[in-house]
N, C-alpha and C. Protein backbone atom coordinates (compact mmCIF):
# COMPACT_ATOMS: atom_id res chain seq x y z
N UNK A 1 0.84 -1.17 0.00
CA UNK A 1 0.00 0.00 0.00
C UNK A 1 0.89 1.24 0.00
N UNK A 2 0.76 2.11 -0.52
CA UNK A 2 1.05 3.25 -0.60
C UNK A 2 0.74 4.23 -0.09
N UNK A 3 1.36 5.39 0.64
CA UNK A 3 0.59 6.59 1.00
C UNK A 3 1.39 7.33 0.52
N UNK A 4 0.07 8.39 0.11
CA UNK A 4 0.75 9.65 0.01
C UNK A 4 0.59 11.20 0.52
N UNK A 5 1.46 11.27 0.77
CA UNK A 5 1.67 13.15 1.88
C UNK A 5 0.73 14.06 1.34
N UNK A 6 -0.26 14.56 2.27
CA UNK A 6 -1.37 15.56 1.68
C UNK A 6 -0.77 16.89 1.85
N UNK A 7 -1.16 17.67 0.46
CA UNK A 7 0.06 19.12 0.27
C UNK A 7 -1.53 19.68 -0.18
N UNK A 8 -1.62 20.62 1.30
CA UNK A 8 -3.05 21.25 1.21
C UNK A 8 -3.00 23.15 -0.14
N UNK A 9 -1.37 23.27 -0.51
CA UNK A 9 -1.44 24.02 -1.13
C UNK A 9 -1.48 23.71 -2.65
N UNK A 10 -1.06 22.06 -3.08
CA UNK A 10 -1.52 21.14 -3.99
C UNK A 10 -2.99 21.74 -4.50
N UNK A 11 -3.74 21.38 -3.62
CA UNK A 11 -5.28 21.41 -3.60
C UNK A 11 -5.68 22.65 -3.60
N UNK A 12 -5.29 24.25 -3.27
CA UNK A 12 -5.36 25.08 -3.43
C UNK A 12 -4.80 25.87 -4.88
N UNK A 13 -4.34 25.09 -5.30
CA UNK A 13 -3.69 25.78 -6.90
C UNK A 13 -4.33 24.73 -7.95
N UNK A 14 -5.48 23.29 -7.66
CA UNK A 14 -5.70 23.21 -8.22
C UNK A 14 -7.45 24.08 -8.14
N UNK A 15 -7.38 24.21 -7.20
CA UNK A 15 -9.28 25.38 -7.04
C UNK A 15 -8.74 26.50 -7.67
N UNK A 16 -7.17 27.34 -7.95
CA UNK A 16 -7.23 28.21 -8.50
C UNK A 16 -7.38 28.27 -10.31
N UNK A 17 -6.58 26.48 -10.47
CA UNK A 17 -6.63 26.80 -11.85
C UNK A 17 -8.45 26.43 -12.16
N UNK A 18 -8.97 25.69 -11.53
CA UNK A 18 -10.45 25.97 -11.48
C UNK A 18 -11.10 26.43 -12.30
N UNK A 19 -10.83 27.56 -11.21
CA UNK A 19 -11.56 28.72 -11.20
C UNK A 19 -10.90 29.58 -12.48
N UNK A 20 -9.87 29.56 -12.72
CA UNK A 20 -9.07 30.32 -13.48
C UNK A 20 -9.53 29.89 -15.21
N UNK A 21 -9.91 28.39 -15.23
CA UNK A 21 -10.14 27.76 -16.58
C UNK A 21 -12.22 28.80 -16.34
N UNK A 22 -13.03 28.79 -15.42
CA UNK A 22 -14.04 29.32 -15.77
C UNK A 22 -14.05 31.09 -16.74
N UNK A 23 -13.36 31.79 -15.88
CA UNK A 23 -13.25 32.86 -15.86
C UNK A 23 -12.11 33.75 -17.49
N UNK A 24 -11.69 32.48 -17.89
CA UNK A 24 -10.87 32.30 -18.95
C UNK A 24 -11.40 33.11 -20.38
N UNK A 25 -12.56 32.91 -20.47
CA UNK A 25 -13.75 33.49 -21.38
C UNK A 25 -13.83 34.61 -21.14
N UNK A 26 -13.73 35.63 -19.91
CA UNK A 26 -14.24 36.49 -20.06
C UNK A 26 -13.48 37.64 -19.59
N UNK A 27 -12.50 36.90 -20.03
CA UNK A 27 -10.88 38.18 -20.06
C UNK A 27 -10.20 37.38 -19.34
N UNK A 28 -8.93 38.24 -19.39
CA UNK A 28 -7.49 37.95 -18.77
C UNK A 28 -7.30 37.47 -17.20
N UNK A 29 -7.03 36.30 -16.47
CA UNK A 29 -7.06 36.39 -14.73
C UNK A 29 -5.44 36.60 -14.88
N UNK A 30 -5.13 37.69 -14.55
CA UNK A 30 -3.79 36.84 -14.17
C UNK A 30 -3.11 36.08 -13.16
N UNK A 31 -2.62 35.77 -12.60
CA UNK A 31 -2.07 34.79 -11.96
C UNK A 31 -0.76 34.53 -11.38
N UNK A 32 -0.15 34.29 -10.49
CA UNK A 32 1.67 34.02 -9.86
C UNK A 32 1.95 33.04 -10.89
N UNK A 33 1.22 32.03 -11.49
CA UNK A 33 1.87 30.64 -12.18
C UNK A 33 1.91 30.90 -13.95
N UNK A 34 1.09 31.91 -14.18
CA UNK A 34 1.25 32.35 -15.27
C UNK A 34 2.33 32.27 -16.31
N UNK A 35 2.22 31.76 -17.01
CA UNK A 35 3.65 31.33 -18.36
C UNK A 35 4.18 29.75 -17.71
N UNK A 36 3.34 29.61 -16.72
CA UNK A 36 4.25 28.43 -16.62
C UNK A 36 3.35 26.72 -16.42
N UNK A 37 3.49 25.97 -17.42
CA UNK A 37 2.80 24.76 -17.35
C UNK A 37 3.32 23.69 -16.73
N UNK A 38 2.59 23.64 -15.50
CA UNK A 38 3.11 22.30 -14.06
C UNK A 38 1.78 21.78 -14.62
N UNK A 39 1.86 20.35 -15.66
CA UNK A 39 0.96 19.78 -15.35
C UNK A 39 1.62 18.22 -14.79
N UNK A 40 0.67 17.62 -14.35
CA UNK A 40 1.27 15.98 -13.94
C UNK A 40 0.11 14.99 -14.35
N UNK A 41 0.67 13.94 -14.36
CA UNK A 41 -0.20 12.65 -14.76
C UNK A 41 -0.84 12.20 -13.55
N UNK A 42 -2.08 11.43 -14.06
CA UNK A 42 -2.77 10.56 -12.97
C UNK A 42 -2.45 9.26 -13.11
N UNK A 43 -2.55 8.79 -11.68
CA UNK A 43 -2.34 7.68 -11.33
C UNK A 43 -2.99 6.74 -11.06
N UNK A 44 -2.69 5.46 -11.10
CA UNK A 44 -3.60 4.47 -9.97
C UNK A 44 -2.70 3.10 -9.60
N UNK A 45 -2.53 2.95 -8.72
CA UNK A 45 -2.04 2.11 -8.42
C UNK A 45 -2.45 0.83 -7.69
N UNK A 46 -2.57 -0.27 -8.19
CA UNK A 46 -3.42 -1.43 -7.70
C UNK A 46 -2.11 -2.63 -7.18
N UNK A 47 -3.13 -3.07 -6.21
CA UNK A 47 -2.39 -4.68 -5.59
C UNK A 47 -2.98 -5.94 -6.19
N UNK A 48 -2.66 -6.60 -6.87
CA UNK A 48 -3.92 -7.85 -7.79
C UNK A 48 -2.76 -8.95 -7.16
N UNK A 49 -2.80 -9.70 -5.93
CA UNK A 49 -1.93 -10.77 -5.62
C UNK A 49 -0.69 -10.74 -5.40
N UNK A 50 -0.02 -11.08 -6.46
CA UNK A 50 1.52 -10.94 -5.82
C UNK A 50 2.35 -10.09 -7.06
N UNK A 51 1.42 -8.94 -7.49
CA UNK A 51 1.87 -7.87 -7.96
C UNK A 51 1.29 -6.55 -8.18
N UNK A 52 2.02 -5.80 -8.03
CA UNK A 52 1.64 -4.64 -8.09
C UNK A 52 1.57 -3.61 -9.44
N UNK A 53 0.21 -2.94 -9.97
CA UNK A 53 -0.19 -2.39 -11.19
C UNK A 53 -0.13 -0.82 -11.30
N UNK A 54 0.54 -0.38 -11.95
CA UNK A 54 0.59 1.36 -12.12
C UNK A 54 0.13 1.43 -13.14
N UNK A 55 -1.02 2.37 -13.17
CA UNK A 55 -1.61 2.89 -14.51
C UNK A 55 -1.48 4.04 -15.04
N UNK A 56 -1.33 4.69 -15.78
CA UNK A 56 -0.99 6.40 -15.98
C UNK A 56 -2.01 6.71 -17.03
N UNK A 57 -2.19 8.01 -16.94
CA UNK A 57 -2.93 8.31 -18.32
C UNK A 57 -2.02 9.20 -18.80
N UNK A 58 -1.56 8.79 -20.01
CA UNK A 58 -0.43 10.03 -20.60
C UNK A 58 -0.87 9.50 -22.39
N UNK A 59 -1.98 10.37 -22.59
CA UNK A 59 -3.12 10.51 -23.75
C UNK A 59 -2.20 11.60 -24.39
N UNK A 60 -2.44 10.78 -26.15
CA UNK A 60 -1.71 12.06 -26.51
C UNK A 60 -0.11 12.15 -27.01
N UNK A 61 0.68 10.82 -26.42
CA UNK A 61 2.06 11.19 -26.53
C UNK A 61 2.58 9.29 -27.13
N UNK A 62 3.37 9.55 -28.15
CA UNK A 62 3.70 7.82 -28.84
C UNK A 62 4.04 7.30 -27.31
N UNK A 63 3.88 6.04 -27.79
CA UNK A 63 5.23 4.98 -26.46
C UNK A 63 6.38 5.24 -26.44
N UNK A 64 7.41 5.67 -27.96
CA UNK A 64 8.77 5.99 -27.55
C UNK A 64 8.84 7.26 -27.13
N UNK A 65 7.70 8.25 -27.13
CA UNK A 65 8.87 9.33 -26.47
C UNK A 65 8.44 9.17 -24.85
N UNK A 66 8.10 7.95 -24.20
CA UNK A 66 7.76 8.06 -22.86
C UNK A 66 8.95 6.92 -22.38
N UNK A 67 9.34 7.59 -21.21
CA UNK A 67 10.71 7.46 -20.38
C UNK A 67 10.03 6.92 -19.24
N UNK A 68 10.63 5.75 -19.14
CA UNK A 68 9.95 4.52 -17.95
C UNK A 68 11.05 3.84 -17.15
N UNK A 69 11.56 4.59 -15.93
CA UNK A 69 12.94 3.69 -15.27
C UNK A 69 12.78 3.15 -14.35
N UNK A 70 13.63 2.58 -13.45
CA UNK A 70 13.54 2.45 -12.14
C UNK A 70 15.27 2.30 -11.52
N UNK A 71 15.41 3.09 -10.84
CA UNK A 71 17.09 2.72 -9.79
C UNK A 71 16.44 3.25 -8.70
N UNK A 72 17.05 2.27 -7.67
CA UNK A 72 17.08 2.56 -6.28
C UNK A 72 15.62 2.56 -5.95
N UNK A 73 14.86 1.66 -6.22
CA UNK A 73 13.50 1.47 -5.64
C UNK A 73 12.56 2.77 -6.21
N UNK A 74 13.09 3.57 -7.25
CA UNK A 74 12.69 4.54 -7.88
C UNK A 74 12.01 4.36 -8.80
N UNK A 75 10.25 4.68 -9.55
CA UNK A 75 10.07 4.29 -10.29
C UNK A 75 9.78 5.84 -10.78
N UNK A 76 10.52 5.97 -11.89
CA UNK A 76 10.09 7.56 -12.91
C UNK A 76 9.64 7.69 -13.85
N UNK A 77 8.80 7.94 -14.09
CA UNK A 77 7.84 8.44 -15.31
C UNK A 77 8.20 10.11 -15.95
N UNK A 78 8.74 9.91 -17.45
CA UNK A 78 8.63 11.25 -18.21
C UNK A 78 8.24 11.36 -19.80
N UNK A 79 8.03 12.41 -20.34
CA UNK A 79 7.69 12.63 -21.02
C UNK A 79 7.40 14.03 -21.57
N UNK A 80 7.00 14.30 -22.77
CA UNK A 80 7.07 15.58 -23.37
C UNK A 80 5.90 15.61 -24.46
N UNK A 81 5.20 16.43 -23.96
CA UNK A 81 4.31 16.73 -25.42
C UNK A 81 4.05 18.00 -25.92
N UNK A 82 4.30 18.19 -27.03
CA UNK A 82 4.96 19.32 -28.11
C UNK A 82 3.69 19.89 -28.35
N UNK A 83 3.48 21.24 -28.25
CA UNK A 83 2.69 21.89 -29.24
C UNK A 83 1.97 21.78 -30.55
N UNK A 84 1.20 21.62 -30.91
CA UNK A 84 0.64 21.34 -32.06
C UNK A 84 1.27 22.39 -33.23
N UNK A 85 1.58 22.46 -34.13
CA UNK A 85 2.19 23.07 -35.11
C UNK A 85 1.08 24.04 -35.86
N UNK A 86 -0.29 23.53 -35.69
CA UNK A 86 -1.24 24.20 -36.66
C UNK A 86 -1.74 24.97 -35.44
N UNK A 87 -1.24 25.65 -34.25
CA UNK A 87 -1.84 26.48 -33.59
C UNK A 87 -0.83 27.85 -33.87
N UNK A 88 0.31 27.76 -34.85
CA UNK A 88 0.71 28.82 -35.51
C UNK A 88 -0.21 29.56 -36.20
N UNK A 89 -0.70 28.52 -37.32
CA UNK A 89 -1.48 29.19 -38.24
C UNK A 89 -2.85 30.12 -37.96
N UNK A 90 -3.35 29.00 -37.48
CA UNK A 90 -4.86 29.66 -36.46
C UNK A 90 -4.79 29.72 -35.05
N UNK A 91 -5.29 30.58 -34.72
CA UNK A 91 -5.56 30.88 -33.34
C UNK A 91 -6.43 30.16 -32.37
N UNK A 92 -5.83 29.59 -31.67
CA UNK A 92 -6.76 28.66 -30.76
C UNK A 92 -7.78 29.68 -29.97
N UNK A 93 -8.95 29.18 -30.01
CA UNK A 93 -10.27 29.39 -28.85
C UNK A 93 -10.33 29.45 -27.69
N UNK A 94 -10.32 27.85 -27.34
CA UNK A 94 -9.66 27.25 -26.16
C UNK A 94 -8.49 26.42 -26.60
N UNK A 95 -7.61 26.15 -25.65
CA UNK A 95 -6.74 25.43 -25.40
C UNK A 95 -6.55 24.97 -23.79
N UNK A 96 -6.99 23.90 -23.62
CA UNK A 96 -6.96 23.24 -22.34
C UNK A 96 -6.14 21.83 -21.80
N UNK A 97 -5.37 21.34 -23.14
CA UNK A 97 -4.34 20.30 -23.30
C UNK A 97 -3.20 20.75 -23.25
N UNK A 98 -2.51 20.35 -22.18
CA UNK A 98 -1.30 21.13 -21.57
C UNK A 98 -0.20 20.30 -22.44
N UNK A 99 0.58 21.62 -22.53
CA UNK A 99 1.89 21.29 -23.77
C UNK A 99 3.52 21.07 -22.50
N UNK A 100 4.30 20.33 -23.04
CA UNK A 100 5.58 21.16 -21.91
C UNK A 100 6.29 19.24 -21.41
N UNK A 101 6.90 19.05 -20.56
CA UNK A 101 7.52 17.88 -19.71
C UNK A 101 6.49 17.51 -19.07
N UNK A 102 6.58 16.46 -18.49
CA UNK A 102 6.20 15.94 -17.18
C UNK A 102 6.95 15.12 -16.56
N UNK A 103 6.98 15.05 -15.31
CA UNK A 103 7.80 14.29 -14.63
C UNK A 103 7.29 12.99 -13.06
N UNK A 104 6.87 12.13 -13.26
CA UNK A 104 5.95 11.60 -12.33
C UNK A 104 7.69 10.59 -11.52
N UNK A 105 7.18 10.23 -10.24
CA UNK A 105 8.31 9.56 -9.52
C UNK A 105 7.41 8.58 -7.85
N UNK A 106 7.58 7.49 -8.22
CA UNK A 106 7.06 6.62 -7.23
C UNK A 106 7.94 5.68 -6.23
N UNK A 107 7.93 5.99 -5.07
CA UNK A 107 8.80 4.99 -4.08
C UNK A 107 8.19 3.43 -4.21
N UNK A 108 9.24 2.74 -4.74
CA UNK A 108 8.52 1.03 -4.65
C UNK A 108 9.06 0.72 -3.52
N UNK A 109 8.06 -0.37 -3.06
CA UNK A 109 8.53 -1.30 -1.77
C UNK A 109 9.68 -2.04 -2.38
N UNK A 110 10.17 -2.94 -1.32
CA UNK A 110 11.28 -3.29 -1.45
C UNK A 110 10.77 -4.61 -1.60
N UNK A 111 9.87 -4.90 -2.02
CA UNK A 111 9.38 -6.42 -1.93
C UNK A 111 9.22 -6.84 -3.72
N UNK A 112 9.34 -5.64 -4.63
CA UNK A 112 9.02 -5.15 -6.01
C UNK A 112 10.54 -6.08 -6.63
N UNK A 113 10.66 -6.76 -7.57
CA UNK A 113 11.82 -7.73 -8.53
C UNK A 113 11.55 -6.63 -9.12
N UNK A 114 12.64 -6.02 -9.25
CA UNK A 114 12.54 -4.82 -10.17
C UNK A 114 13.43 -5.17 -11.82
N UNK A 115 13.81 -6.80 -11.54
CA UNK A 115 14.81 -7.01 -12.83
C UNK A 115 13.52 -7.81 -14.03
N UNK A 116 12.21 -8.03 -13.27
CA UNK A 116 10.85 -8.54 -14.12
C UNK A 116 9.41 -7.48 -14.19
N UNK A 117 9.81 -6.26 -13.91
CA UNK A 117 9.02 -5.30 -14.41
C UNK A 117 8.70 -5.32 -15.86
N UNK A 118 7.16 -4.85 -16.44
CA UNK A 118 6.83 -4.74 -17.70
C UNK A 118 5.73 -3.99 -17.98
N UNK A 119 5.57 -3.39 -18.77
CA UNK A 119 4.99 -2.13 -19.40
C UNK A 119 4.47 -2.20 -20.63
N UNK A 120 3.45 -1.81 -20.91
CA UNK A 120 2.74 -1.48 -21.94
C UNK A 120 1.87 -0.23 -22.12
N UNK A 121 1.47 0.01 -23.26
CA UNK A 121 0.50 1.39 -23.89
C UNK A 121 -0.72 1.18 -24.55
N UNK A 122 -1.43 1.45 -23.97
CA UNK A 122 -2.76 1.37 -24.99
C UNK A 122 -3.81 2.32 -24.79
N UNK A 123 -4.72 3.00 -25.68
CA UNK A 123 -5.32 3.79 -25.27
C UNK A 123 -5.20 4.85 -24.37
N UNK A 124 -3.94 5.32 -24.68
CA UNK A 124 -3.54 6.39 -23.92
C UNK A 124 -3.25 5.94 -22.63
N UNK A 125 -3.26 4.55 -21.75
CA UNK A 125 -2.83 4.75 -20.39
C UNK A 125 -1.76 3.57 -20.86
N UNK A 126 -0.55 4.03 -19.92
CA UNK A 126 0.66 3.19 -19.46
C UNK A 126 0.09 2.22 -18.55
N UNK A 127 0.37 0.91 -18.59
CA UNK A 127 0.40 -0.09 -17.22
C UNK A 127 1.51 -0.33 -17.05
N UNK A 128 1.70 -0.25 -16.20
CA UNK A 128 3.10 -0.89 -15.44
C UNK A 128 2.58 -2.28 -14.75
N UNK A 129 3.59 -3.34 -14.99
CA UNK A 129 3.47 -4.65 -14.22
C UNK A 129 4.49 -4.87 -13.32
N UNK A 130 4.25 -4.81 -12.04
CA UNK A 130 5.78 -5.53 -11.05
C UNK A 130 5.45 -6.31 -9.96
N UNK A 131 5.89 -7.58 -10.78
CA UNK A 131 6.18 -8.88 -9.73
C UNK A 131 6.47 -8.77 -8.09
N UNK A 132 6.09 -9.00 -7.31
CA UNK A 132 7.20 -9.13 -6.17
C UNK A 132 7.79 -10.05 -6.37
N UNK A 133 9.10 -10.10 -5.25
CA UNK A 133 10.17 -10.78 -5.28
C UNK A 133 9.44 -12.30 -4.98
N UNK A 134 10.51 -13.37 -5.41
CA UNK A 134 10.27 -15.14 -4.77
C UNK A 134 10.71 -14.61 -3.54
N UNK A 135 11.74 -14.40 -3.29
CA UNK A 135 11.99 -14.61 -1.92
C UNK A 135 11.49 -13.48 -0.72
N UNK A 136 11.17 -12.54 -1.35
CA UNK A 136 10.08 -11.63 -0.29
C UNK A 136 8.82 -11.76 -0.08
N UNK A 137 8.29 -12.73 -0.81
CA UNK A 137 7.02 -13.44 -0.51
C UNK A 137 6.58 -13.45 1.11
N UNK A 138 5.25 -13.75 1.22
CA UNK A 138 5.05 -14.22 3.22
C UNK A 138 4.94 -16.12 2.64
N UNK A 139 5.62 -16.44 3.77
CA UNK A 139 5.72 -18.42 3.32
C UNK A 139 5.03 -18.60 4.76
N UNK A 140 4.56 -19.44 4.61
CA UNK A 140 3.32 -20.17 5.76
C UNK A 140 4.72 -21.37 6.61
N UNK A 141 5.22 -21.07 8.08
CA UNK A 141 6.03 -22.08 8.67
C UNK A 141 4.95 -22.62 9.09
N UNK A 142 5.44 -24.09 9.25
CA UNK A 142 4.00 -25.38 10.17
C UNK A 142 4.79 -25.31 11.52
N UNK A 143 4.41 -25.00 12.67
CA UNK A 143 5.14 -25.06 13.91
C UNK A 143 4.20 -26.84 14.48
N UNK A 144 5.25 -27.43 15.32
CA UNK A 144 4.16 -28.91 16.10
C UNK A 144 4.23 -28.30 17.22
N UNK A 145 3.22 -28.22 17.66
CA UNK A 145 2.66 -28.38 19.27
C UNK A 145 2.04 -29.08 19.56
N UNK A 146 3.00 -30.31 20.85
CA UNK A 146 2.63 -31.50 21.52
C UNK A 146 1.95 -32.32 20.29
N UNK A 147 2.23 -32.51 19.45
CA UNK A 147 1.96 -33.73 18.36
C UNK A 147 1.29 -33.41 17.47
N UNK A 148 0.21 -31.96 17.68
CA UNK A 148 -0.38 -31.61 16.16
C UNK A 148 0.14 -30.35 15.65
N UNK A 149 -0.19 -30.22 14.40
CA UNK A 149 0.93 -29.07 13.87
C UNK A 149 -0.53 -27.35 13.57
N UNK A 150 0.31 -26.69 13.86
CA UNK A 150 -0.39 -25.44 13.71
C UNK A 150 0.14 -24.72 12.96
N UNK A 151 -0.33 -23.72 11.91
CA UNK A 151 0.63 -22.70 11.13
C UNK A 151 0.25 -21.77 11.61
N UNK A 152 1.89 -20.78 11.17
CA UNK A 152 1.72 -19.46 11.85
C UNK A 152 2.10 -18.74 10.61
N UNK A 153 1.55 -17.61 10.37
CA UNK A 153 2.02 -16.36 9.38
C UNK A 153 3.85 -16.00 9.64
N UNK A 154 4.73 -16.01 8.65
CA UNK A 154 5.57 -14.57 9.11
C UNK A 154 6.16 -14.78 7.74
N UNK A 155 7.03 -14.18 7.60
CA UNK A 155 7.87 -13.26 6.77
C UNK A 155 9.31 -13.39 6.82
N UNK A 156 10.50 -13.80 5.93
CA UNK A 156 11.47 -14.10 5.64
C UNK A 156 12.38 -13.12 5.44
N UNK A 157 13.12 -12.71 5.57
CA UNK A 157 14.02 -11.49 5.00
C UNK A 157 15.10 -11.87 5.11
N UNK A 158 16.25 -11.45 4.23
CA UNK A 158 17.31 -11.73 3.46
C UNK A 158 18.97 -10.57 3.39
């Protein structure tokens, strides 16, 4: 399981861009973040047994220009999506598909075989596949007490 650190000013710049995409129509807001595009990808991250699933939505951009690593229990996600070329010619209306890098970065457990990770693209979302380890598995010991045997849960480490 994963947690992650709640950044209550996160959540405050996204009520500003909000508000900022309503008000967009009917003149100029300006803004502190102005000229500058912080967008990031969504996530999801699932447990299905004895592996763990990252999904991304990064709509919009081929499979090769997306950058998929992992060192040091690090898993990084990047990428770049370019401007459309025909927004030279004509003038966009709206524009609400953010142009620029992104940079996504996930702490894996240490229980993650990071040498049988695998990835795919379809429909615009990345999956990520990662095994846990054989040997970080939980293994069931049989303990005997006085002649019948009982199992107990634990955990192996190496």
């Amino acid at each position: 399981m994963l947690v992650q650190r709640w950044d209550p000013f996160r959540d405050l710049t996204q009520m500003e861009d909000t508000v900022n995409r309503l008000w967009r129509g009917l003149g100029s807001v300006p803004s502190y973040r102005e000229g500058v595009e912080d967008w990031n990808i969504l996530i999801d991250v699932i447990q299905k047994g004895d592996e763990l699933v990252v999904k991304a939505s990064i709509p919009g951009i081929k499979p090769d220009e997306i950058d998929v690593a992992v060192e040091d229990n690090l898993l990084t996600l990047r990428a770049e999506r370019k401007a459309d070329s025909e927004g030279e010619q004509s003038g966009y209306l709206i524009q609400e598909r953010p142009t620029g890098s992104f940079y996504r970065a996930l702490r894996l457990p240490q229980t993650v075989d990071t040498n049988k990770i695998e990835s795919e693209y379809e429909n615009g979302v990345l999956i990520i596949r990662m095994p846990k380890a054989e040997e970080k598995k939980k293994k069931q010991i049989q303990i005997k007490v006085g002649g019948s045997t009982k199992a107990i849960e634990g955990s192996s480490k190496k």
